[in-house]
Protein backbone atom coordinates (compact mmCIF):
# COMPACT_ATOMS: atom_id res chain seq x y z
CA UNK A 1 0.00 0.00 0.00
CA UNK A 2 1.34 3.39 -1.06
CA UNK A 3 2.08 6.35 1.74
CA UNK A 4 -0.78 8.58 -0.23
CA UNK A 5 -3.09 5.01 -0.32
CA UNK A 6 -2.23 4.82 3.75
CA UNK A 7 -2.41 8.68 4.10
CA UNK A 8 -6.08 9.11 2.80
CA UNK A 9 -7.70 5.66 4.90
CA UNK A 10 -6.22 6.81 8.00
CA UNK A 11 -7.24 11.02 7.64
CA UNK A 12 -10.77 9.74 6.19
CA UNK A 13 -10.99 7.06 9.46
CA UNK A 14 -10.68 10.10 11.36
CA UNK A 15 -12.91 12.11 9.87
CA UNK A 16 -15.46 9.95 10.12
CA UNK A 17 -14.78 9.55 14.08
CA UNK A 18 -14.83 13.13 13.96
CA UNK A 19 -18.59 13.51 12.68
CA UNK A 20 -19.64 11.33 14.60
CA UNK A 21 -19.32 13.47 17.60
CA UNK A 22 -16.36 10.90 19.31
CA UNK A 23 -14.46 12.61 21.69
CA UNK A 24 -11.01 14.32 20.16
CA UNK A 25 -8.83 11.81 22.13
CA UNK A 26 -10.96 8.79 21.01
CA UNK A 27 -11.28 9.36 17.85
CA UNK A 28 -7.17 10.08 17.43
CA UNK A 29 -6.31 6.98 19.35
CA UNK A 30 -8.99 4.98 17.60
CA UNK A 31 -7.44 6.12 13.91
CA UNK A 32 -3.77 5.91 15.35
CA UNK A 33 -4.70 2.35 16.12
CA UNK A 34 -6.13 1.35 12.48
CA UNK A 35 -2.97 3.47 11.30
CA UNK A 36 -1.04 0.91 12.96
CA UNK A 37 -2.27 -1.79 12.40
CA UNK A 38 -2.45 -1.35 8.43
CA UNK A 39 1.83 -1.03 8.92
CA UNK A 40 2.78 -2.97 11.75
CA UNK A 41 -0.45 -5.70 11.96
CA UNK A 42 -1.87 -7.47 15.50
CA UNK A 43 2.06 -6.49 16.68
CA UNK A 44 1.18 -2.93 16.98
CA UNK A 45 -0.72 -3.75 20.28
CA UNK A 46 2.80 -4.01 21.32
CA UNK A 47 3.76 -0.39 21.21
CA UNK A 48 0.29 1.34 21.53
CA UNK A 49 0.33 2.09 25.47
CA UNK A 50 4.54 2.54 25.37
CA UNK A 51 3.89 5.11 22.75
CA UNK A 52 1.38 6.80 24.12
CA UNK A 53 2.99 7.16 27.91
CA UNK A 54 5.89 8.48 26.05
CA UNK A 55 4.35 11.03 24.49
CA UNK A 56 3.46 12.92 27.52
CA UNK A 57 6.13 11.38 29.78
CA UNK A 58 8.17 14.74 30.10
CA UNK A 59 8.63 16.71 33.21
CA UNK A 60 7.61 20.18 31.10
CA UNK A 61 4.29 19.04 30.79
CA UNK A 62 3.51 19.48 34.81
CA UNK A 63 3.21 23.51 34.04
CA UNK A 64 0.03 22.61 31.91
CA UNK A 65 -1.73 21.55 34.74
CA UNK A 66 -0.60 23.95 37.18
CA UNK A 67 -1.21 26.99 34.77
CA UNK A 68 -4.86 25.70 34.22
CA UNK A 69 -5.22 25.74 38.03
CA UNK A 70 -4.53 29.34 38.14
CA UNK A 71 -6.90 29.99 35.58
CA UNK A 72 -9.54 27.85 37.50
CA UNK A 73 -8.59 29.62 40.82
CA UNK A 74 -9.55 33.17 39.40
CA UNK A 75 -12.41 31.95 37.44
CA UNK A 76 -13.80 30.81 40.01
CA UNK A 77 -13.43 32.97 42.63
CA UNK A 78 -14.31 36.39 42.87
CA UNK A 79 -10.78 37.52 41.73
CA UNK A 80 -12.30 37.53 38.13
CA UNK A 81 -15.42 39.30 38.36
CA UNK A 82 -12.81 41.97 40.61
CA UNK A 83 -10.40 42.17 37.30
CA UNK A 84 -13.35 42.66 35.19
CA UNK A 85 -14.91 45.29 37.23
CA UNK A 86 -11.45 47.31 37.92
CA UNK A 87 -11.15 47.28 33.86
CA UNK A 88 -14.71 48.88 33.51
CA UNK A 89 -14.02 51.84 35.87
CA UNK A 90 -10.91 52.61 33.69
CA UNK A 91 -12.63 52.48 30.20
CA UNK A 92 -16.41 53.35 30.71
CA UNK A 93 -16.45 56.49 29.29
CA UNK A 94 -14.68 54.94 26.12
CA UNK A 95 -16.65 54.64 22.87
CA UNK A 96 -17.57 50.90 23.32
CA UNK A 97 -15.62 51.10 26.67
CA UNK A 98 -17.37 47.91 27.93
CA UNK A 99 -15.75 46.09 24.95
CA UNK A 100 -12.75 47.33 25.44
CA UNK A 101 -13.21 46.41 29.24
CA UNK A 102 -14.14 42.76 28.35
CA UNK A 103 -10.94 42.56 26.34
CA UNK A 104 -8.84 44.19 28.29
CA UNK A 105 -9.73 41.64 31.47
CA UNK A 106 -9.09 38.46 28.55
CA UNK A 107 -5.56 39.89 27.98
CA UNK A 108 -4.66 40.06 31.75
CA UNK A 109 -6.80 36.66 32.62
CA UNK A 110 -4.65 35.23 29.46
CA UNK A 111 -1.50 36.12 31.49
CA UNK A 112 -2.51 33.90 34.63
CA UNK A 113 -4.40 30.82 32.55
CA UNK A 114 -2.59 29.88 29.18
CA UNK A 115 -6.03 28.62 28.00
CA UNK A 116 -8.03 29.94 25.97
CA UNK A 117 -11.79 28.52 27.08
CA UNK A 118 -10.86 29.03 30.65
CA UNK A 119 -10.34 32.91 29.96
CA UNK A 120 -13.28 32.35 27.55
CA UNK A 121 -15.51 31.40 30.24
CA UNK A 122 -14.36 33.53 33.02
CA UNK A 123 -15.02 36.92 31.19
CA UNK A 124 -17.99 35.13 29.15
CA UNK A 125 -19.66 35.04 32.88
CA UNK A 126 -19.50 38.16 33.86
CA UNK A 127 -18.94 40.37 30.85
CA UNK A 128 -22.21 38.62 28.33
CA UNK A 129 -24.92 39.55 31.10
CA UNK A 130 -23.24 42.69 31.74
CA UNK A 131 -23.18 44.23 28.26
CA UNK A 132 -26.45 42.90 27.06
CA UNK A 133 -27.91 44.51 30.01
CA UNK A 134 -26.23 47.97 28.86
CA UNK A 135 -27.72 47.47 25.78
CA UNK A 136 -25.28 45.87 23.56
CA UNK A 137 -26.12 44.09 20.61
CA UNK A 138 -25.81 39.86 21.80
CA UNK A 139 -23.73 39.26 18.83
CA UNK A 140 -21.44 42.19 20.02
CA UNK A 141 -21.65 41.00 23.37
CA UNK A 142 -20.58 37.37 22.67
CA UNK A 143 -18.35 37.77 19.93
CA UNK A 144 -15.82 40.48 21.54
CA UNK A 145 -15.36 37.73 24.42
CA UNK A 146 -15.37 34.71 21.91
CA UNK A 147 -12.09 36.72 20.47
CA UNK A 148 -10.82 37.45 23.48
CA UNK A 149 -10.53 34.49 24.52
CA UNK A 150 -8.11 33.27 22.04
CA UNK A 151 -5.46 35.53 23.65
CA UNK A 152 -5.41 33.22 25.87
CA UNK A 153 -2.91 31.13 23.62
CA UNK A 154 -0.62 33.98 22.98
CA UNK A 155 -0.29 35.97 25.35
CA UNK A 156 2.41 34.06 27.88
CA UNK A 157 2.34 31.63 29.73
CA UNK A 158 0.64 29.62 26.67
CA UNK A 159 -0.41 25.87 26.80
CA UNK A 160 0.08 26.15 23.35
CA UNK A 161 3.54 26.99 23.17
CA UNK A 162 4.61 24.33 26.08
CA UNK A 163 3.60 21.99 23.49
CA UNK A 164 5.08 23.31 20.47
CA UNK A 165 8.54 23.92 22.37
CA UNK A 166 8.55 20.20 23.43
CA UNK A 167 7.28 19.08 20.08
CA UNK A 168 10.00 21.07 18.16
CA UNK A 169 12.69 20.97 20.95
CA UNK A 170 13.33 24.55 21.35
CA UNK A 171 13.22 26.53 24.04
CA UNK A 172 10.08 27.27 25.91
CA UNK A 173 11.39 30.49 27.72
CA UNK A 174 12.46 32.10 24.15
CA UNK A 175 9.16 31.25 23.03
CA UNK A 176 7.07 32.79 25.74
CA UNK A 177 8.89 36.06 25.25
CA UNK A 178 8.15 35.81 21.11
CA UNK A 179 4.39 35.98 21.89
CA UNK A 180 4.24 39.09 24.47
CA UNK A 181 4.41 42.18 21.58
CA UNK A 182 2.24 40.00 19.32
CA UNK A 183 0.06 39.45 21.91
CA UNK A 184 0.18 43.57 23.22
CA UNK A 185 -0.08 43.81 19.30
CA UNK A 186 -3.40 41.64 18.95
CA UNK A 187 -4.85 42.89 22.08
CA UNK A 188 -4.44 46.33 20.57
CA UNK A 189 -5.91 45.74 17.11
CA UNK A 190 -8.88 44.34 19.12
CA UNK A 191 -9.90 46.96 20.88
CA UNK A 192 -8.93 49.45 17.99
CA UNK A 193 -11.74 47.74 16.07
CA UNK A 194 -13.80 47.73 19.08
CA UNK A 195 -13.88 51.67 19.22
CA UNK A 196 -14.30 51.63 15.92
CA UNK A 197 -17.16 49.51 15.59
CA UNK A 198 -18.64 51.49 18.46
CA UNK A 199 -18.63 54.89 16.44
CA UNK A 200 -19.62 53.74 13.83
CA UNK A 201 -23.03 51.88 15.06
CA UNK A 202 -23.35 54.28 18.33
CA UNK A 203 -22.59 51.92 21.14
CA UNK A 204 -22.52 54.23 23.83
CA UNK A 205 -25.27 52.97 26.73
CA UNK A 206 -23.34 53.70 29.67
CA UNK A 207 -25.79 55.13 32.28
CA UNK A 208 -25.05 58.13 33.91
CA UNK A 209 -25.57 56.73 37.84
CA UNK A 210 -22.47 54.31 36.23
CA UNK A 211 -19.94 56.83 36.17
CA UNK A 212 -17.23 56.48 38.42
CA UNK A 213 -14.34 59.58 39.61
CA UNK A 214 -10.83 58.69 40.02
CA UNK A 215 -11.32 57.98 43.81
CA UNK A 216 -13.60 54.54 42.66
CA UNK A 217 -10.79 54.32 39.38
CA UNK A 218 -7.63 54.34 42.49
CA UNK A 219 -9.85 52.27 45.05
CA UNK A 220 -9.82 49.34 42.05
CA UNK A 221 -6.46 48.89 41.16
CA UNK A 222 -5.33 47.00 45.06
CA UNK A 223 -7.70 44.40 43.88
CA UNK A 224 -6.24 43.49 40.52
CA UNK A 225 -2.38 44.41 41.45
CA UNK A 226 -1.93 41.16 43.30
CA UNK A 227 -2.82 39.19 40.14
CA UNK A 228 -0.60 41.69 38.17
CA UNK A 229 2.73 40.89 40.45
CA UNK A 230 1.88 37.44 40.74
CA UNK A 231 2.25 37.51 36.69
CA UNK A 232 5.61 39.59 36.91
CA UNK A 233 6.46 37.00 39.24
CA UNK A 234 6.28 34.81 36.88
CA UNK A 235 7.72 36.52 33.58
CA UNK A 236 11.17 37.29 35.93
CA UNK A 237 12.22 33.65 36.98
CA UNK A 238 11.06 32.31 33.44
CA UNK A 239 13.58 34.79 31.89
CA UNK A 240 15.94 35.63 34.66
CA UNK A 241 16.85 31.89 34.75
CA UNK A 242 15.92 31.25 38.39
CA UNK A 243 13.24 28.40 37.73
CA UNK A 244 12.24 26.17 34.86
CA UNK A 245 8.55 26.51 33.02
CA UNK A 246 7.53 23.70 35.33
CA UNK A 247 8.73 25.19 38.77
CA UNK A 248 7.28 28.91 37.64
CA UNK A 249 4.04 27.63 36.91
CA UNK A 250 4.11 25.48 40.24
CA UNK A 251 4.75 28.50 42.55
CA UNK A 252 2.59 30.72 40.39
CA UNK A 253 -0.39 28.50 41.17
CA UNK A 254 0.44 28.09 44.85
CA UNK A 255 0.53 32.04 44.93
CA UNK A 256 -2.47 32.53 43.10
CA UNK A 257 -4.45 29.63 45.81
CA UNK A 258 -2.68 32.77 48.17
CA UNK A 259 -4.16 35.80 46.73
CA UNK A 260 -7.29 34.17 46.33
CA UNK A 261 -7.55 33.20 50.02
CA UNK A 262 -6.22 35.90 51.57
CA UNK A 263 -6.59 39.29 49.05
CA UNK A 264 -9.93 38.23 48.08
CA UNK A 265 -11.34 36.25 51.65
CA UNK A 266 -12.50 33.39 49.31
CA UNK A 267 -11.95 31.00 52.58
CA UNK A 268 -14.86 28.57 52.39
CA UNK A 269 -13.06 25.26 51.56
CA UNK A 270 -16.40 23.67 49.79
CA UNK A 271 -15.86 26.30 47.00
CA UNK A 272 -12.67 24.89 45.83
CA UNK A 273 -14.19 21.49 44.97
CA UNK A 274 -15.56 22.25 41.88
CA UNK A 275 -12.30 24.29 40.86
CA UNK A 276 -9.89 21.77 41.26
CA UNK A 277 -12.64 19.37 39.55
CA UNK A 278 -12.69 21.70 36.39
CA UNK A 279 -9.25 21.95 36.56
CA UNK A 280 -8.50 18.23 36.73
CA UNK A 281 -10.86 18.26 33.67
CA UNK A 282 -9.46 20.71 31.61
CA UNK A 283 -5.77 19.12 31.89
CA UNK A 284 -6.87 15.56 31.88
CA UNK A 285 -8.38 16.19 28.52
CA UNK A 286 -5.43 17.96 26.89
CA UNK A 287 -3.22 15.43 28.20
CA UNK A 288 -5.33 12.58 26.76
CA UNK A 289 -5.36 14.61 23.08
CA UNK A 290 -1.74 15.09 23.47
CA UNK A 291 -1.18 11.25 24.01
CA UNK A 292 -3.74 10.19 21.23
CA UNK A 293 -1.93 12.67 19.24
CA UNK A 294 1.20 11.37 19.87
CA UNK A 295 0.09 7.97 18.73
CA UNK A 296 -1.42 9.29 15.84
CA UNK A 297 1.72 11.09 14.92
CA UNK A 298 4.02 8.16 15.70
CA UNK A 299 1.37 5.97 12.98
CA UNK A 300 1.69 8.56 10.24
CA UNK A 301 5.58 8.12 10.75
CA UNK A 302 5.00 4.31 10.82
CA UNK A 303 3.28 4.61 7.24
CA UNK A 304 5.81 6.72 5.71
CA UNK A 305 3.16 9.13 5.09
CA UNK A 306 4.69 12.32 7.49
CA UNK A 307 8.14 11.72 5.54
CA UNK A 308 6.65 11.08 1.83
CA UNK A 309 4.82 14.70 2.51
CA UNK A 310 8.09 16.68 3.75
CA UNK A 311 9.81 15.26 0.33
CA UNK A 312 6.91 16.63 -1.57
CA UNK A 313 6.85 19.79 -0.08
CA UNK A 314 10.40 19.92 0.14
CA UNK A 315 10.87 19.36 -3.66
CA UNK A 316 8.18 22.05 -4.71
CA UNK A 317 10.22 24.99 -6.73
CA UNK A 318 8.13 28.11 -5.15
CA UNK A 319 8.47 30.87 -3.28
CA UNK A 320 9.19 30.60 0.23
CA UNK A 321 6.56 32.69 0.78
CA UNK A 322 4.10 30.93 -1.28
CA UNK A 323 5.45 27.89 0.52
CA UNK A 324 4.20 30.10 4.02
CA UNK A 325 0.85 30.43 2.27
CA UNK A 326 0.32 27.05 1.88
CA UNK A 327 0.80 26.18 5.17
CA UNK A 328 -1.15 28.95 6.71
CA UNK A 329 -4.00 27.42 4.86
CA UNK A 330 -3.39 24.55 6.02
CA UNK A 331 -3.24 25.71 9.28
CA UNK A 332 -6.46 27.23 8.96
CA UNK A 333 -7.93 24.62 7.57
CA UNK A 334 -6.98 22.03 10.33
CA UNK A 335 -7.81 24.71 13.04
CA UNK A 336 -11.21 24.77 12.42
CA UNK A 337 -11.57 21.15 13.45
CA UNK A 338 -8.96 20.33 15.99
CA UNK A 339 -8.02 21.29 18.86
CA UNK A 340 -4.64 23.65 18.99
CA UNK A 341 -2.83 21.57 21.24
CA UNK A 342 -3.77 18.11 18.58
CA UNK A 343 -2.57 20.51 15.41
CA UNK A 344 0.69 21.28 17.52
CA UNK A 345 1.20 18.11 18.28
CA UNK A 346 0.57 16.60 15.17
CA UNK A 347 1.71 19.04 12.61
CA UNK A 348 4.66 20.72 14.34
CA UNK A 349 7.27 17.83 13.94
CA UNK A 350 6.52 17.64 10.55
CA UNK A 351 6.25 21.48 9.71
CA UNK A 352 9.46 22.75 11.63
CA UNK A 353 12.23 21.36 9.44
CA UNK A 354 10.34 22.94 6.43
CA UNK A 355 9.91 25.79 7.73
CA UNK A 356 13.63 26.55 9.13
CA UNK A 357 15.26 25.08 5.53
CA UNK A 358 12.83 27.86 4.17
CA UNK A 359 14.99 30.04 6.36
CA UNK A 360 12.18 31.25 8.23
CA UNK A 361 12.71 31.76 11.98
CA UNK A 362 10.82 28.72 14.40
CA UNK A 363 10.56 30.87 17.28
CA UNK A 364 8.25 33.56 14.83
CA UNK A 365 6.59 30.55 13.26
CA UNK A 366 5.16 29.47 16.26
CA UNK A 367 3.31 32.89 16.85
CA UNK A 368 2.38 32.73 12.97
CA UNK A 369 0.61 29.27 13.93
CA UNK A 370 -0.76 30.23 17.17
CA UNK A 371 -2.24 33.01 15.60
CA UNK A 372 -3.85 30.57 12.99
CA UNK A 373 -5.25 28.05 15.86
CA UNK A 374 -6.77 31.33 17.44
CA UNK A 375 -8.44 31.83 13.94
CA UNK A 376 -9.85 28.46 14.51
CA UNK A 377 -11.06 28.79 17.93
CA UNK A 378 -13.86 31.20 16.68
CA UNK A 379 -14.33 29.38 13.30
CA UNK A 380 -17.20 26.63 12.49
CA UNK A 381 -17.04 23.58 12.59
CA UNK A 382 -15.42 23.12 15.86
CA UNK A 383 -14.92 26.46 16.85
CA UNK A 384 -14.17 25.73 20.27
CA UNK A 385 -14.41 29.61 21.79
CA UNK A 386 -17.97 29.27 20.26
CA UNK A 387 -19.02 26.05 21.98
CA UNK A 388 -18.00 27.90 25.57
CA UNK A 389 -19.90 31.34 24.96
CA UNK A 390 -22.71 28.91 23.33
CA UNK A 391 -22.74 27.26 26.87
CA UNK A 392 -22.43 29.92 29.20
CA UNK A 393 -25.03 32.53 27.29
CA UNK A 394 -27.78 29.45 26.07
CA UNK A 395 -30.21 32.09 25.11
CA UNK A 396 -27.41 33.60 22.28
CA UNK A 397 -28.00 31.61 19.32
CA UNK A 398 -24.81 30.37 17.83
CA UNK A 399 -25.49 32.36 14.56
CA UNK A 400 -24.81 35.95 16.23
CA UNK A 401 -22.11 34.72 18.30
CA UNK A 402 -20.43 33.71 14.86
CA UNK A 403 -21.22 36.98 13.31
CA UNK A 404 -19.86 38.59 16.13
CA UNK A 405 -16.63 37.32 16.12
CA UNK A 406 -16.02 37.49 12.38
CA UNK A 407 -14.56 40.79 12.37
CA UNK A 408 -11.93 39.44 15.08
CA UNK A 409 -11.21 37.04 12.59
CA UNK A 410 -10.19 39.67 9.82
CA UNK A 411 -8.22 41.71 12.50
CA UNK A 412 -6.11 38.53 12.74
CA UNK A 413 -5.74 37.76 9.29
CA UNK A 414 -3.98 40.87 9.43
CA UNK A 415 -1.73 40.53 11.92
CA UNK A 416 -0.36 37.81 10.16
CA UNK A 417 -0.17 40.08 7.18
CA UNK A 418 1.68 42.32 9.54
CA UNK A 419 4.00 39.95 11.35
CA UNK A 420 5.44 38.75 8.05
CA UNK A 421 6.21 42.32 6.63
CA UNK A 422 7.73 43.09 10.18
CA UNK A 423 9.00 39.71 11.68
CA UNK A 424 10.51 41.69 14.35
CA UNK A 425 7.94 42.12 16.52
CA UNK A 426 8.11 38.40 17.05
CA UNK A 427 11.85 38.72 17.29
CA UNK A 428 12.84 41.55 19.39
CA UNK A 429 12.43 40.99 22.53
CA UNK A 430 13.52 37.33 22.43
CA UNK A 431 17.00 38.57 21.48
CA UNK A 432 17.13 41.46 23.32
CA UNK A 433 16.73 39.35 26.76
CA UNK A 434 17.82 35.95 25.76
CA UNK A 435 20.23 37.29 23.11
CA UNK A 436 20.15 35.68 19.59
CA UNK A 437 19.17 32.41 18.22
CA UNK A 438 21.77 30.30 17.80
């Protein structure tokens, strides 16, 4: 059986898991497994649980769980609604200022989570009921948050890149700095649009008996600055060498269980159940994708079908830049019906060597590609982001959450647009504190 013959059986076998509504994990482990079997027969039972434990049998992967604590801890405590809130007495008077409020509070809740729904639902909670209230438009209301909340895979510390620096074997610490101007960048262009889109259809329902002096702005910021150092905290032993990914994100959680207890008086134990429940959730699941993943990369390889592709693609006579577009599209395409960390996993092995022999730069790549798997967060089928506003606002029809966030998805477009004409805003501050690639 030919690689392409292989190729198209096992991506159809997991399409077909896909519609069928099969969990992620499943449905990659389940296709991994007929992938294997078609190379290696009834021996591949063998290798399927070695394969698998290896996959996420690395010591960097305890700051995925921890950082999803953190995210849990503010989410579910009032330290969220107190961000969101502190934001709002800043901005109010702002064209659109509750916008700009709601993605304001996703950049900084981006900075203590990593994740993407977890931001998503923390703002969705407060920020949906508050704007619609105000008088915003639903699909306004829903879609500013839906975008939002993909910040929450740029803007360090980001699941996402954990995974694509073990994937790709480079360094995690480089690539957390790479995202922060993007991420300043995007959160920028989000809220320029914001204003914009506020002038433009007269979104200005701020009540008067809302206004607030600078006595009410001053009182706010105590209650956010904890979170805020706690963050520094963070960015300085990261890059100051004093702890690895995995000891930063296990002191930043402790720290945040802290604030929470003590800054905020959240001290009834029986509310910390169900956040360290959703917690255990959210990182069991990634986990379990980036095992199933693992397999599923490890049966591609088994097939010859990841190495047939790279000679393809390495033998095409374009552009290096066409060569870019292709596998932006690509990017896109796969975004919209996988999960980032799965994409990462999967595609990133394959994808790196290309793109460095291009003579593109890997740690600017990986903002290029987060930037496409925040494109699919808010983009049918999947469209994770979507699902989680769907969830947490039932009464929202799906529809005007999706036309809400389609602007959002423009606005990235063309930060890709920009961060290939200007590469170093990826670059710069990588070198400037880590000092240069090698």
């Amino acid at each position: 059986m030919t690689p392409a013959t292989s190729g198209f059986i096992l991506i159809a076998g997991l399409c077909l898991l896909l519609i069928t509504g099969m969990p992620i994990a499943f449905a990659l482990g389940l296709a991994a497994v007929l992938g294997l079997f078609l190379s290696m027969g009834l021996d591949s039972i063998y290798v399927l649980a070695e394969t698998m434990f290896a996959g996420i049998g690395n010591l960097a992967y305890v700051a995925i769980p921890m950082f999803v604590l953190m995210g849990a801890l503010v989410a579910g405590t009032p330290a969220g609604s107190e961000l969101y809130r502190s934001l709002d007495r800043w901005l109010y008077k702002v064209p659109g200022g509750l916008v700009l409020s709601n993605i304001g509070a996703c950049a900084i809740f981006s900075g203590m989570t990593g994740s993407s729904p977890a931001t998503c639902a923390a703002i969705g909670k407060l920020g949906i009921p508050e704007m619609t209230q105000r008088g915003y438009p639903s699909s306004v209301a829903a879609g500013s948050i839906a975008a939002g909340g993909t910040l929450g895979i740029l803007i360090p510390p980001s699941v996402t890149m954990i995974v694509y620096g073990i994937a790709t074997q480079t360094s995690i610490g480089r690539l957390f700095l790479a995202g922060v101007l993007p991420g300043l960048m995007l959160t920028v262009m989000f809220m320029t649009w914001a204003i914009i889109d506020a002038k433009r259809k007269g979104f200005r329902f701020q009540p008067v008996q809302m206004s607030h002096g600078w006595r009410a702005r001053l009182e706010a910021l105590p209650r956010i600055l904890p979170l805020l150092l706690i963050i520094a905290g963070m960015m300085y032993v990261l890059y100051g060498g004093v702890a690895t990914p995995s000891e930063a994100a296990g002191a930043g959680a402790m720290l945040t269980l802290l604030v929470v207890l003590i800054a905020y008086r959240s001290i009834r134990l029986r509310n910390y159940g169900p956040v360290f429940a959703s917690a255990m959730r959210e990182s069991v699941m990634i986990m379990m994708i980036m095992a199933a993943a693992e397999l599923f990369a490890f049966a591609l390889s088994s097939l010859y079908i990841t190495q047939s592709l790279a000679e393809v693609i390495a033998t095409l006579e374009i552009n290096r830049w066409a060569l870019m577009g292709l596998i932006n599209v690509f990017l896109l395409f796969a975004g919209m019906f996988l999960p980032p960390v799965a994409v990462i996993v999967m595609s990133a092995p394959l994808l790196f060597p290309i793109v460095v022999n291009a003579g593109f730069d890997p740690y600017w790549f990986a903002v290029v590609l987060t930037i496409n798997m925040e494109i699919g967060l808010i983009t049918p089928p999947v469209g994770l982001n979507l699902f989680v506003i769907n969830s947490i606002a039932p009464d929202i029809p799906t529809k005007e959450i999706l036309w809400g966030s389609l602007p959002y998805v423009l606005v990235m477009m063309l930060a890709i647009v920009i961060l290939c004409v200007f590469p170093g805003i990826v670059t710069f501050l990588p070198d400037l504190v880590m000092g240069p690639a090698l």
